[in-house]
Each structure stands twice: as structure tokens, then as C-alpha cells.
Protein backbone atom coordinates (compact mmCIF):
# COMPACT_ATOMS: atom_id res chain seq x y z
CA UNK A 1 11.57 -13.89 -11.10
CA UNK A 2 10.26 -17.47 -10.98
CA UNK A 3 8.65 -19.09 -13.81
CA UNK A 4 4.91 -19.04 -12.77
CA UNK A 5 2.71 -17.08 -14.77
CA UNK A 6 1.29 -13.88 -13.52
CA UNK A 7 -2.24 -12.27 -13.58
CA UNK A 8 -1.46 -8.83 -12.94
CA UNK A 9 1.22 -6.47 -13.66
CA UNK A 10 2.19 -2.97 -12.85
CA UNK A 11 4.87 -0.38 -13.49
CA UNK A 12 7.70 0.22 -11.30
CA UNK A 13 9.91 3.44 -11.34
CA UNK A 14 13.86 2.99 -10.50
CA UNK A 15 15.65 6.71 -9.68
CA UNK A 16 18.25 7.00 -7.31
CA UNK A 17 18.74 2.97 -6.59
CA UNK A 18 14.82 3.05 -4.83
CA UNK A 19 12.21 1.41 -6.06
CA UNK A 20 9.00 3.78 -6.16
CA UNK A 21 4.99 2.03 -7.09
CA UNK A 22 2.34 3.44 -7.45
CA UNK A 23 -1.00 3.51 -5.18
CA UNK A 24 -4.80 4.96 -5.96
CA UNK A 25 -7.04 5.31 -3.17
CA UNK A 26 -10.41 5.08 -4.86
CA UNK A 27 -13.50 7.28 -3.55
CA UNK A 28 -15.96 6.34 -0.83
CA UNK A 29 -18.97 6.35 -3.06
CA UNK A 30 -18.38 2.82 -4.81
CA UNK A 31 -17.26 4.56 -8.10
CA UNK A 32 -14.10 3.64 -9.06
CA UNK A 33 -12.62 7.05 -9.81
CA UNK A 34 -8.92 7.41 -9.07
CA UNK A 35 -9.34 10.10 -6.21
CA UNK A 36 -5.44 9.97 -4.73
CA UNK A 37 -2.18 8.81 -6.38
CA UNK A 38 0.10 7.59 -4.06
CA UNK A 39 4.20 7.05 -4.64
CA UNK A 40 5.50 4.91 -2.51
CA UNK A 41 9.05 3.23 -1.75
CA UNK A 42 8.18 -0.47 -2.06
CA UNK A 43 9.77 -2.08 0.96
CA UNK A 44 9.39 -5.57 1.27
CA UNK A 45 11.85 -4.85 4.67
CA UNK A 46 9.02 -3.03 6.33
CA UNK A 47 6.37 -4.56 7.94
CA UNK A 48 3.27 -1.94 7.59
CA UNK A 49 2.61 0.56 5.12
CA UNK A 50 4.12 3.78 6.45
CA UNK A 51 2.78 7.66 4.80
CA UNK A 52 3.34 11.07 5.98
CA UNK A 53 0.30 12.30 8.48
CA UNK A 54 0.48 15.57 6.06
CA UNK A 55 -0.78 12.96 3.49
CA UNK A 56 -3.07 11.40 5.66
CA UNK A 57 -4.67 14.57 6.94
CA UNK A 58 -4.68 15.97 2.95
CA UNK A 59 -6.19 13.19 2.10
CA UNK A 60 -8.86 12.74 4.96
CA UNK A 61 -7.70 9.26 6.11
CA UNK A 62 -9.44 8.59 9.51
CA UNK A 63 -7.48 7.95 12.22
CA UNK A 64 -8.55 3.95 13.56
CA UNK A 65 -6.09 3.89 16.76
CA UNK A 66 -3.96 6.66 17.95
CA UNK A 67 -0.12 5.39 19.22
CA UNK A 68 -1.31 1.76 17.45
CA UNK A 69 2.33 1.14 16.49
CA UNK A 70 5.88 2.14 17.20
CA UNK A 71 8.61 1.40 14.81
CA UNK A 72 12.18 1.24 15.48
CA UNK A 73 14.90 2.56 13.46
CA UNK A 74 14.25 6.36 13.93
CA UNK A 75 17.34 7.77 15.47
CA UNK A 76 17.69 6.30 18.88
CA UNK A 77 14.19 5.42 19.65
CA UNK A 78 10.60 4.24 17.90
CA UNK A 79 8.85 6.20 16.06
CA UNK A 80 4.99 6.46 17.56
CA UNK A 81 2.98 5.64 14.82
CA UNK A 82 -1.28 6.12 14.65
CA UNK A 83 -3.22 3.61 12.40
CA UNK A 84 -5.22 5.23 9.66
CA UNK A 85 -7.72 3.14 7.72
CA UNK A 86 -7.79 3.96 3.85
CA UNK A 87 -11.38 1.85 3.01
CA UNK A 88 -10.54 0.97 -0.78
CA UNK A 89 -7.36 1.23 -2.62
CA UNK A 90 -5.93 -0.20 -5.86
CA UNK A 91 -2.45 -1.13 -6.74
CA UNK A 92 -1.74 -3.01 -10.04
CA UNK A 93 -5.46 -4.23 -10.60
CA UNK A 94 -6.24 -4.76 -7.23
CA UNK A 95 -8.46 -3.34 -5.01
CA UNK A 96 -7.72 -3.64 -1.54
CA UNK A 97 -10.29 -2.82 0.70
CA UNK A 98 -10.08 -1.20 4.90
CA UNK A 99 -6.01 -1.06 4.29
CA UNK A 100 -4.37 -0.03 7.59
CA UNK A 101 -1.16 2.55 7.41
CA UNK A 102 1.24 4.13 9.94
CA UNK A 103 1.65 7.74 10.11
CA UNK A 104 3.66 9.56 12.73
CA UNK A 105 1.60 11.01 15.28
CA UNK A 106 3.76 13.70 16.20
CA UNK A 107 3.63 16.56 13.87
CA UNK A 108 6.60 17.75 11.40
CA UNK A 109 8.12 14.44 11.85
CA UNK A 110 9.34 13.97 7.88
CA UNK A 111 9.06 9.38 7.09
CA UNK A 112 9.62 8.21 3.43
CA UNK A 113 6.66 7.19 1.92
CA UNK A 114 6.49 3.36 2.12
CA UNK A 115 4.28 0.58 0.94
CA UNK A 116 5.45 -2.45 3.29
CA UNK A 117 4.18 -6.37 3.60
CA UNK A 118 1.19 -5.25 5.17
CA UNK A 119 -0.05 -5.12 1.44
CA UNK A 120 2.15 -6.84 -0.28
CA UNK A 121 1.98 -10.58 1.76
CA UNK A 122 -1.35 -10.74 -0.02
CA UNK A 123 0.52 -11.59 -3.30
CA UNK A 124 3.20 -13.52 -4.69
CA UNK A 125 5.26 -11.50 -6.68
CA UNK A 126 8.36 -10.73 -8.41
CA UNK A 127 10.31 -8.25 -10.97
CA UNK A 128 11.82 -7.38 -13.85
CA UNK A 129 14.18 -4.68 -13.19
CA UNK A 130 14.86 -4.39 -16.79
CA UNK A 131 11.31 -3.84 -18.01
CA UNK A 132 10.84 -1.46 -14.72
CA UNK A 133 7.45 -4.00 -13.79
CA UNK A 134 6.02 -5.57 -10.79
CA UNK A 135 3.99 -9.07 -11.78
CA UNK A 136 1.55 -10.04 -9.03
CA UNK A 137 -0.81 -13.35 -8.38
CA UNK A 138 -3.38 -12.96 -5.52
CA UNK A 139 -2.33 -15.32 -2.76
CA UNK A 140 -4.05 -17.97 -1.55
CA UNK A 141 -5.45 -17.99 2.21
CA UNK A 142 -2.52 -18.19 4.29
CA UNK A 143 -1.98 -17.91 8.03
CA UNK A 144 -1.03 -14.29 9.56
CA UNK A 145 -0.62 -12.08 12.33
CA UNK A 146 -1.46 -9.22 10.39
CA UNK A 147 -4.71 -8.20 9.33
CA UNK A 148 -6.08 -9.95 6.11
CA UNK A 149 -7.51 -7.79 3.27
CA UNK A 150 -10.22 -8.33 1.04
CA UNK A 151 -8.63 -8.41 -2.32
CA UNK A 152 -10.68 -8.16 -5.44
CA UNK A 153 -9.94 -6.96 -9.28
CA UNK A 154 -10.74 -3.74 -10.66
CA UNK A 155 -10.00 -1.84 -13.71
CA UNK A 156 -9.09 1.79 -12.53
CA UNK A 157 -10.43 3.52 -15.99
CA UNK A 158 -13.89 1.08 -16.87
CA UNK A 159 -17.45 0.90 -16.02
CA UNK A 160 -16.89 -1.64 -13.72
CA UNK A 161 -18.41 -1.03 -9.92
CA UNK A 162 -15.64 -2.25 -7.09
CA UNK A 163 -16.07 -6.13 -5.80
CA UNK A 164 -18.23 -6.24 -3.08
């Protein structure tokens, strides 16, 4: 971890050599109510945020672009993906707002939950794999290919409305 200070921090959970964080979505109404708790590998490998379409579907995420992605690595061929929008979600403080994710559009098709630099190019960050914690900074503007999301500060368990 580098020696810059850090605004926000978050817990991390190590089992079985992966590295699992957790993600809220937060409900449509502008409360800030923890509605879903996501667990997700943290992949700084992967390039989009990849969840199960059982998830999605449980969860009501609405699908944005059907076959919007393939990605490789599944067994001899890509993996068709949809896009699913998620409108507001927070992760270690954060609230992220219209986050895109992959989910497989076939059905039965089993992924491990993922959250990839999609997210997590919005932030500097580093760990301490001792302390089991993620420490964030939002990032600056920066030039991307991928889409940029509005990132704003929240306290999951306050009085506080989501930033607008």
C-alpha cells in the first residue's frame, strides 16, 4: 500500500486464497436503505463487473442491452454476456450511481460473482491483507473507454438522502 492517505475504507474477507467485498444496491426511492448485499470476488483482472443472471433476475436488475458483451476464458469460447443497469449502489462509502454488470444470457450457466475495474478504476486504492481492509480515494477525472460513474458519499445507516 502506498503512503497516501485514504478517505474511505472497507472490509475485505480472505477464505480460500480469494478475496471477497462487499456490495449494497440501495433502493430506487432515494432512501438509502440497504435493499441487496452483494459478495463479490474483487478482480482487478476483470474488466466489467460480472453476477449471476439468477441474481440479476432475484434482484430485478433491468436488462440495458441483450448480448452487450462476450468474455473470453469460458471453456473454449466467450461467454455471451447481457448488460444490466443497477441505478445506485454503494461499496465502502460510495455510492455509485447507473453501474453496468455482465450476466450470462444463457440460462443455468454458473460465473463467480465478480466486482471488476468497471467499478473499481474510479478509485485509487490499495490493501492491507493483514487488517483484511480495502482503503479507497475517489479518482480524479481521468480518460476512459469505459463508462464513467457518478461517484458520491453516502453513509449506508444515517439520515442522509443519496448525492444527487
Amino acid at each position: 500500500m502506498n503512503n497516501q492517505p485514504y478517505t474511505h475504507c472497507g472490509n475485505i474477507d480472505l477464505t480460500d486464497n480469494k478475496m471477497l467485498v462487499e456490495l449494497w444496491s440501495v433502493d430506487g426511492n432515494r432512501r438509502k436503505e440497504p435493499v441487496q448485499r452483494l459478495e463479490l470476488l474483487l478482480d482487478t483482472g476483470a474488466f466489467i463487473t460480472l453476477i449471476s443472471k439468477d441474481t440479476a433476475e432475484e434482484y430485478g436488475f433491468k436488462i440495458k442491452e441483450e448480448c452487450g458483451c462476450a468474455i473470453s476464458g469460458f471453456s473454449e469460447k466467450s461467454l455471451m454476456c447481457d448488460l444490466r443497469e443497477i441505478p445506485n449502489v454503494v461499496f465502502c462509502g460510495f455510492t455509485i450511481s447507473n453501474v453496468i454488470v455482465a450476466t450470462p444470457h444463457d440460462d443455468g450457466v454458473k460465473v463467480a460473482e465478480i466486482l471488476g475495474m468497471n467499478l473499481l478504476e474510479n478509485f485509487d486504492f490499495g490493501f492491507n491483507l493483514t487488517q483484511q481492509k480495502i482503503f479507497l480515494n475517489k479518482r480524479p477525472t481521468f480518460e476512459s473507454n469505459k463508462p464513467k460513474y457518478k461517484v458520491g458519499e453516502i453513509s449506508l445507516f444515517d439520515e442522509a438522502a443519496l448525492d444527487d
